[in-house]
Protein backbone atom coordinates (compact mmCIF):
# COMPACT_ATOMS: atom_id res chain seq x y z
CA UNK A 1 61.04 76.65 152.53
CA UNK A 2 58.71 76.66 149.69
CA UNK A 3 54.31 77.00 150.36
CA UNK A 4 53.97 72.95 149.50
CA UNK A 5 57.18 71.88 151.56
CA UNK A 6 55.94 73.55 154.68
CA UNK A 7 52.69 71.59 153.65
CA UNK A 8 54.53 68.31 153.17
CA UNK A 9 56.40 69.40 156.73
CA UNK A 10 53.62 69.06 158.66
CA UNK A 11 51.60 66.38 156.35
CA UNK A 12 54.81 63.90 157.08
CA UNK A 13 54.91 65.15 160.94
CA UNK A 14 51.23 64.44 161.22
CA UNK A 15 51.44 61.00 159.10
CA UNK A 16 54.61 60.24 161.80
CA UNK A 17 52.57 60.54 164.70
CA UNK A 18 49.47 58.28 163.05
CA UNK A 19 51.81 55.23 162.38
CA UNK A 20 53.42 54.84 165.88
CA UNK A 21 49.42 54.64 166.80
CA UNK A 22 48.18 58.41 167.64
CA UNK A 23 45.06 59.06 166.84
CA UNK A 24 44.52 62.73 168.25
CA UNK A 25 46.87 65.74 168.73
CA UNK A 26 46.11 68.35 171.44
CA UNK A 27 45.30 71.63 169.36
CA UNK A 28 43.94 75.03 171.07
CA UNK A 29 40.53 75.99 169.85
CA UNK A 30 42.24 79.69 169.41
CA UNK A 31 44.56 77.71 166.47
CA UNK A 32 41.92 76.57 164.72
CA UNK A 33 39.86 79.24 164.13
CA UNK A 34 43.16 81.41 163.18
CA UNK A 35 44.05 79.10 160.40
CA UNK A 36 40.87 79.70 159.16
CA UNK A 37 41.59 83.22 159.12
CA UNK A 38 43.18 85.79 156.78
CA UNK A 39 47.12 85.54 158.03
CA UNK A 40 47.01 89.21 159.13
CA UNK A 41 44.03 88.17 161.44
CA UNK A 42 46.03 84.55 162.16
CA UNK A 43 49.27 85.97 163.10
CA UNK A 44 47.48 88.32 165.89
CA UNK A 45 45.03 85.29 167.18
CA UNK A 46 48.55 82.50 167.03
CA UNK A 47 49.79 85.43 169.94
CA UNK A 48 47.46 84.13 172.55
CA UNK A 49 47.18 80.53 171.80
CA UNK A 50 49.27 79.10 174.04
CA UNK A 51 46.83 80.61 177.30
CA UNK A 52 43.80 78.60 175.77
CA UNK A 53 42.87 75.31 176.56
CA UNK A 54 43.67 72.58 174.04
CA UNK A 55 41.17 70.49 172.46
CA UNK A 56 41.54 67.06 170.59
CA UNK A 57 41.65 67.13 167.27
CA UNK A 58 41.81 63.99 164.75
CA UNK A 59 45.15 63.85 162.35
CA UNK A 60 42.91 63.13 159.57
CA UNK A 61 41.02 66.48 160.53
CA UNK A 62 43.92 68.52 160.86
CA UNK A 63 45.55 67.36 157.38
CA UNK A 64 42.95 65.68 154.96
CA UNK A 65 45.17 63.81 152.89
CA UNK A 66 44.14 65.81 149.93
CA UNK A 67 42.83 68.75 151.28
CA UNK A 68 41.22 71.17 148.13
CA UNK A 69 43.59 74.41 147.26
CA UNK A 70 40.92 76.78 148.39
CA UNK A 71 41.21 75.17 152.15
CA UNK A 72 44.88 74.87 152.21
CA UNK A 73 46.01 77.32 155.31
CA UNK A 74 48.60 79.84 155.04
CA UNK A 75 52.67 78.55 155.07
CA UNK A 76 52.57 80.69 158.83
CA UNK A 77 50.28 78.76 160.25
CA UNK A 78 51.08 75.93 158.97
CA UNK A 79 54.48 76.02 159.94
CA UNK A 80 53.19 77.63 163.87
CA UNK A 81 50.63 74.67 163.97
CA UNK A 82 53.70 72.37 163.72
CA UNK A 83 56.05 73.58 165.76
CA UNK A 84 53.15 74.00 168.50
CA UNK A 85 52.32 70.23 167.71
CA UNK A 86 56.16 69.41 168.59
CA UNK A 87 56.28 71.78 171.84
CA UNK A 88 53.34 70.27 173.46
CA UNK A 89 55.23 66.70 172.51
CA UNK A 90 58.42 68.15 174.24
CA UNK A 91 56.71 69.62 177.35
CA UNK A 92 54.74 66.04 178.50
CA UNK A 93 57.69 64.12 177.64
CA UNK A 94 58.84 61.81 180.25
CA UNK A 95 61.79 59.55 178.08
CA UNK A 96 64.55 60.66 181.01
CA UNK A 97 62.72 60.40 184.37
CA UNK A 98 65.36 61.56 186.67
CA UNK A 99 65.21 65.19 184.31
CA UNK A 100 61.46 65.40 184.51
CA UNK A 101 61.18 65.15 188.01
CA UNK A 102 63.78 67.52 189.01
CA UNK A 103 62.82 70.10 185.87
CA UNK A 104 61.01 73.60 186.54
CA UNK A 105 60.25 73.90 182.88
CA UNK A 106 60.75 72.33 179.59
CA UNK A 107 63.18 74.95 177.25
CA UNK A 108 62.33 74.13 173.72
CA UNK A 109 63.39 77.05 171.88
CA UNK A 110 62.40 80.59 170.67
CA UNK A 111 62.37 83.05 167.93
CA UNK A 112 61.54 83.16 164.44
CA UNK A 113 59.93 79.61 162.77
CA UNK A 114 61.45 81.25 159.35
CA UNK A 115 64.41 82.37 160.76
CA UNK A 116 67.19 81.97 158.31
CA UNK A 117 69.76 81.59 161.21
CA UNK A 118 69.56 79.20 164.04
CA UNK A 119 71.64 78.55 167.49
CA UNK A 120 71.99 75.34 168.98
CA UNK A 121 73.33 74.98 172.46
CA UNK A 122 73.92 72.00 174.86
CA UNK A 123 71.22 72.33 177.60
CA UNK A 124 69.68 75.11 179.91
CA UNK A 125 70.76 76.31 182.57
CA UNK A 126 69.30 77.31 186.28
CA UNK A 127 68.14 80.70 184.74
CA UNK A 128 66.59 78.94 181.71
CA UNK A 129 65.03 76.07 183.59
CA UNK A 130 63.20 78.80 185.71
CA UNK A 131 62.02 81.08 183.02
CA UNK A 132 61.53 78.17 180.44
CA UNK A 133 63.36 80.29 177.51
CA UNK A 134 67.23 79.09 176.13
CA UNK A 135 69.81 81.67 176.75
CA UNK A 136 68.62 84.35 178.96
CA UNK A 137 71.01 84.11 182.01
CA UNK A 138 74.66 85.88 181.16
CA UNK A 139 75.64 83.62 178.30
CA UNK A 140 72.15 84.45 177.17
CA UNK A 141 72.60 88.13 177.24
CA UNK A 142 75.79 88.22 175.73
CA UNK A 143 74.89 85.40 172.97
CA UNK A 144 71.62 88.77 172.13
CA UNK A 145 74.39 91.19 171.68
CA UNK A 146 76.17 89.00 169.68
CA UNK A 147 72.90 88.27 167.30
CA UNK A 148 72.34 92.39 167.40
CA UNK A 149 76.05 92.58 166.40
CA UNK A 150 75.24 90.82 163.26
CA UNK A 151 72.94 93.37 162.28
CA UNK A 152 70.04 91.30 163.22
CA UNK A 153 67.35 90.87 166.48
CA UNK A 154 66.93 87.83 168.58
CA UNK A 155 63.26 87.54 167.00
CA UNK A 156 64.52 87.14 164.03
CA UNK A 157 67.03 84.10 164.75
CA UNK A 158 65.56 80.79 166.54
CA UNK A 159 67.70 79.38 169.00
CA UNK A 160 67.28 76.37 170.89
CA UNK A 161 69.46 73.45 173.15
CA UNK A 162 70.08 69.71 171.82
CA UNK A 163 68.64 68.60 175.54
CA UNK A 164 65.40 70.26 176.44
CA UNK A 165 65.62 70.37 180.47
CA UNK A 166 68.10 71.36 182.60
CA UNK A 167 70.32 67.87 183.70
CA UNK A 168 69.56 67.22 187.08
CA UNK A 169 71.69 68.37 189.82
CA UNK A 170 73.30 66.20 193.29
CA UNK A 171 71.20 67.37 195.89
CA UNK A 172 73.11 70.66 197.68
CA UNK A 173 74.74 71.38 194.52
CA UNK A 174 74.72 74.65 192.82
CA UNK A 175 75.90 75.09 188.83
CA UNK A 176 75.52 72.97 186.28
CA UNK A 177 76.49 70.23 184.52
CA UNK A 178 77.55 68.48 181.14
CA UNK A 179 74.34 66.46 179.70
CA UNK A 180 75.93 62.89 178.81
CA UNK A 181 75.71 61.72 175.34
CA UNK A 182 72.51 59.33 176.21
CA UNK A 183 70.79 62.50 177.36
CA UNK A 184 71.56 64.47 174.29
CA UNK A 185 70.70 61.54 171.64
CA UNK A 186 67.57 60.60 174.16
CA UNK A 187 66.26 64.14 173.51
CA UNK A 188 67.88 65.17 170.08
CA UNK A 189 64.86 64.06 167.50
CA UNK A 190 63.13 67.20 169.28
CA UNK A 191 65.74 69.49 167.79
CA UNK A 192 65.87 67.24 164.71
CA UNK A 193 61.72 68.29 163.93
CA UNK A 194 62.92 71.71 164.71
CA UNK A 195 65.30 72.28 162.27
CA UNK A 196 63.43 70.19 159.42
CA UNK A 197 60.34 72.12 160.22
CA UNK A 198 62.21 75.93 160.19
CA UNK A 199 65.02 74.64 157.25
CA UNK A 200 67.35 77.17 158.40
CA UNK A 201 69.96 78.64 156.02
CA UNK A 202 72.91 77.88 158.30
CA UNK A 203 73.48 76.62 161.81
CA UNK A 204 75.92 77.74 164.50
CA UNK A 205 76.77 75.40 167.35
CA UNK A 206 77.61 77.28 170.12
CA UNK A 207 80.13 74.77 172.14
CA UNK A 208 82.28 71.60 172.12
CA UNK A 209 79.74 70.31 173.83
CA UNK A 210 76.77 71.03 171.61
CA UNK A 211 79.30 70.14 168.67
CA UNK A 212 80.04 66.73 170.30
CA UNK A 213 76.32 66.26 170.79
CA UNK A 214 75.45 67.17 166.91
CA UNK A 215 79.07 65.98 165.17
CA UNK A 216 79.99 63.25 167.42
CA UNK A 217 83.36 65.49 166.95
CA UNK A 218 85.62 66.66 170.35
CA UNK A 219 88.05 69.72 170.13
CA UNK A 220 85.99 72.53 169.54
CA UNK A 221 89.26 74.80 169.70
CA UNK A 222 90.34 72.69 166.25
CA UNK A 223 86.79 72.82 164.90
CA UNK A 224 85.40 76.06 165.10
CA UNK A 225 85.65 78.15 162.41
CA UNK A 226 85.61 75.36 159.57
CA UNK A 227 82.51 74.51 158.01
CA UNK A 228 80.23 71.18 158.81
CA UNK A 229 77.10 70.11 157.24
CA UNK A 230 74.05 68.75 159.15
CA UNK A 231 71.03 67.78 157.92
CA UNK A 232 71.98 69.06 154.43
CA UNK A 233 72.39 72.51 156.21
CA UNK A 234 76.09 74.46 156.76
CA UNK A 235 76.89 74.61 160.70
CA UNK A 236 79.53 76.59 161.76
CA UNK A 237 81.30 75.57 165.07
CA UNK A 238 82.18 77.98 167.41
CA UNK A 239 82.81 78.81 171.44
CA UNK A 240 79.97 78.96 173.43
CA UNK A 241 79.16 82.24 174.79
CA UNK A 242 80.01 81.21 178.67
CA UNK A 243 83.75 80.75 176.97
CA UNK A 244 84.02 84.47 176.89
CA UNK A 245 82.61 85.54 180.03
CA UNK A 246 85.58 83.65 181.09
CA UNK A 247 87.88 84.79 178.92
CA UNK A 248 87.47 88.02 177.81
CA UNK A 249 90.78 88.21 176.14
CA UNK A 250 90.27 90.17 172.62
CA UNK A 251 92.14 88.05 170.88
CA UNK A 252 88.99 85.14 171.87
CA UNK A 253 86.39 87.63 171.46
CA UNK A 254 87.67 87.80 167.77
CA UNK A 255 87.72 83.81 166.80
CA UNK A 256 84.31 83.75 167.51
CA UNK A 257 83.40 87.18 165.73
CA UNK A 258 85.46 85.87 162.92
CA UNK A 259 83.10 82.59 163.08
CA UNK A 260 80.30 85.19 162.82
CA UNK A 261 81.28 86.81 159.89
CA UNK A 262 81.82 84.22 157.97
CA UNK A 263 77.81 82.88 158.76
CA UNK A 264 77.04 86.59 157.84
CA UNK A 265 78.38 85.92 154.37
CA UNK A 266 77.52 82.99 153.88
CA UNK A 267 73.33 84.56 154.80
CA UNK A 268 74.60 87.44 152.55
CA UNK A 269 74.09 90.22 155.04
CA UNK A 270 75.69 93.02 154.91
CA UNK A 271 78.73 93.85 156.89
CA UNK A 272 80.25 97.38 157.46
CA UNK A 273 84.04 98.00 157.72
CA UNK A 274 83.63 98.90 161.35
CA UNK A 275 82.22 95.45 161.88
CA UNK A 276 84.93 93.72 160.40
CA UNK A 277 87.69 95.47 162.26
CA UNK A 278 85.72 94.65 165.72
CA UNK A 279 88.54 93.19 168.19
CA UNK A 280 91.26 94.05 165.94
CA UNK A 281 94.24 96.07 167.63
CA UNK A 282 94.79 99.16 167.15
């Protein structure tokens, strides 16, 4: 995303919030002062924003509507003072009671905000309701070797859920369960500002459930591995990580590496011979 689109991002996000009748976002004084900031200085002071405590700042202040060049703040921060507008959006929101009351943390996503590659999932889980981060129980760890399989770091992908909380459990019960479609499209224009704001490259749904939620498609064993478009971006369908701990049958293990590859191409990474013969037999 070009220097003025990121500026039109958050000018249109901002302009958004004004017509449904907001008049103040809550911004951290810490964010202010680093937009002000060279970006080497911003980038250090965005690290510790989140511990401060917010302040209320007028739309109009945030974004004049014609703000001179020599104020205009850096693409970074203006894309991190977006994304931090839509977080603190996601983490008071109360549009499905029965998940807010039974949540232990809002999950709205991690990694890079220019991250060229981005994961959707369904919905967290017990582990990511408790440490408020997608993916970090086993489907989580296996989804980061995965990414460092690709050549590439978790911190440099961003990956986030269509359904920000974990669905709410019967009391006594243990696991976890499918979000229904009125859950997912309740909490979907979340994901929707995230992937306008970061304009990924290319997309990767990571199960038929995520898929259904995104697509409105079922079958992910006939989808993945063809090419979809959302939101003017490519999305490549494939199993969700949990699939494999499952079944760990090479021949499984391979579909969704070959899903992989084929985003890795399409990003125009590199890819060694040893990573294309991964899973292959002997």
């Amino acid at each position: 995303m070009s220097y003025h689109q990121l500026i039109d991002a958050a000018v249109r996000h901002l302009e958004e919030l004004k017509s449904h009748g907001s008049r103040f976002v809550a911004i951290n004084p810490e964010t202010l002062r680093a937009l002000s900031a060279p970006i080497t200085t911003a980038v250090s002071r965005m690290s510790n924003v989140e511990s401060r405590t917010p302040v209320m700042a007028s739309v109009e202040t945030i974004v004049p509507a014609t703000p001179p060049p020599s104020t205009f703040p850096s693409p970074l921060s203006a894309k991190a003072l977006a994304l931090a507008e839509i977080r603190e959006r996601a983490m008071q929101c109360l549009k499905c009671p029965q998940l807010a009351s039974t949540r232990q943390h809002v999950v709205f996503g991690v990694g890079s905000a220019d991250a060229e590659l981005m994961f959707v999932g369904e919905a967290p889980g017990a582990d990511e309701d408790l440490q408020g981060e997608p993916f970090v129980g086993a489907a989580g760890q296996l989804l980061t070797r995965m990414i460092q399989a690709m050549g590439l770091g978790r911190e440099q992908v961003y990956i986030a859920n269509i359904l920000k909380c974990r669905p709410n459990m019967p009391a006594g019960s243990s696991g976890n369960r499918k979000p229904t479609p009125d859950e997912m499209q309740t909490c979907i224009p979340y994901l929707h500002a995230q992937i306008d704001l970061i304009q990924p490259k290319v997309l990767v749904a990571l199960g038929g459930t995520a898929v259904e939620g995104l697509l409105q498609k079922t079958g992910i064993t006939k989808l993945r591995g063809q090419w979809e478009t959302y939101r003017g971006i490519p999305l490549m369908p494939t199993y969700h990580p949990a699939y494999l701990l499952h079944n760990q049958a090479p021949g499984e293990k391979r579909k969704v590496w070959e899903d992989l590859l084929a985003v890795m191409e399409k990003l125009g990474l590199p890819i060694t011979e040893k990573q294309r013969g991964y899973f292959l037999k002997a």
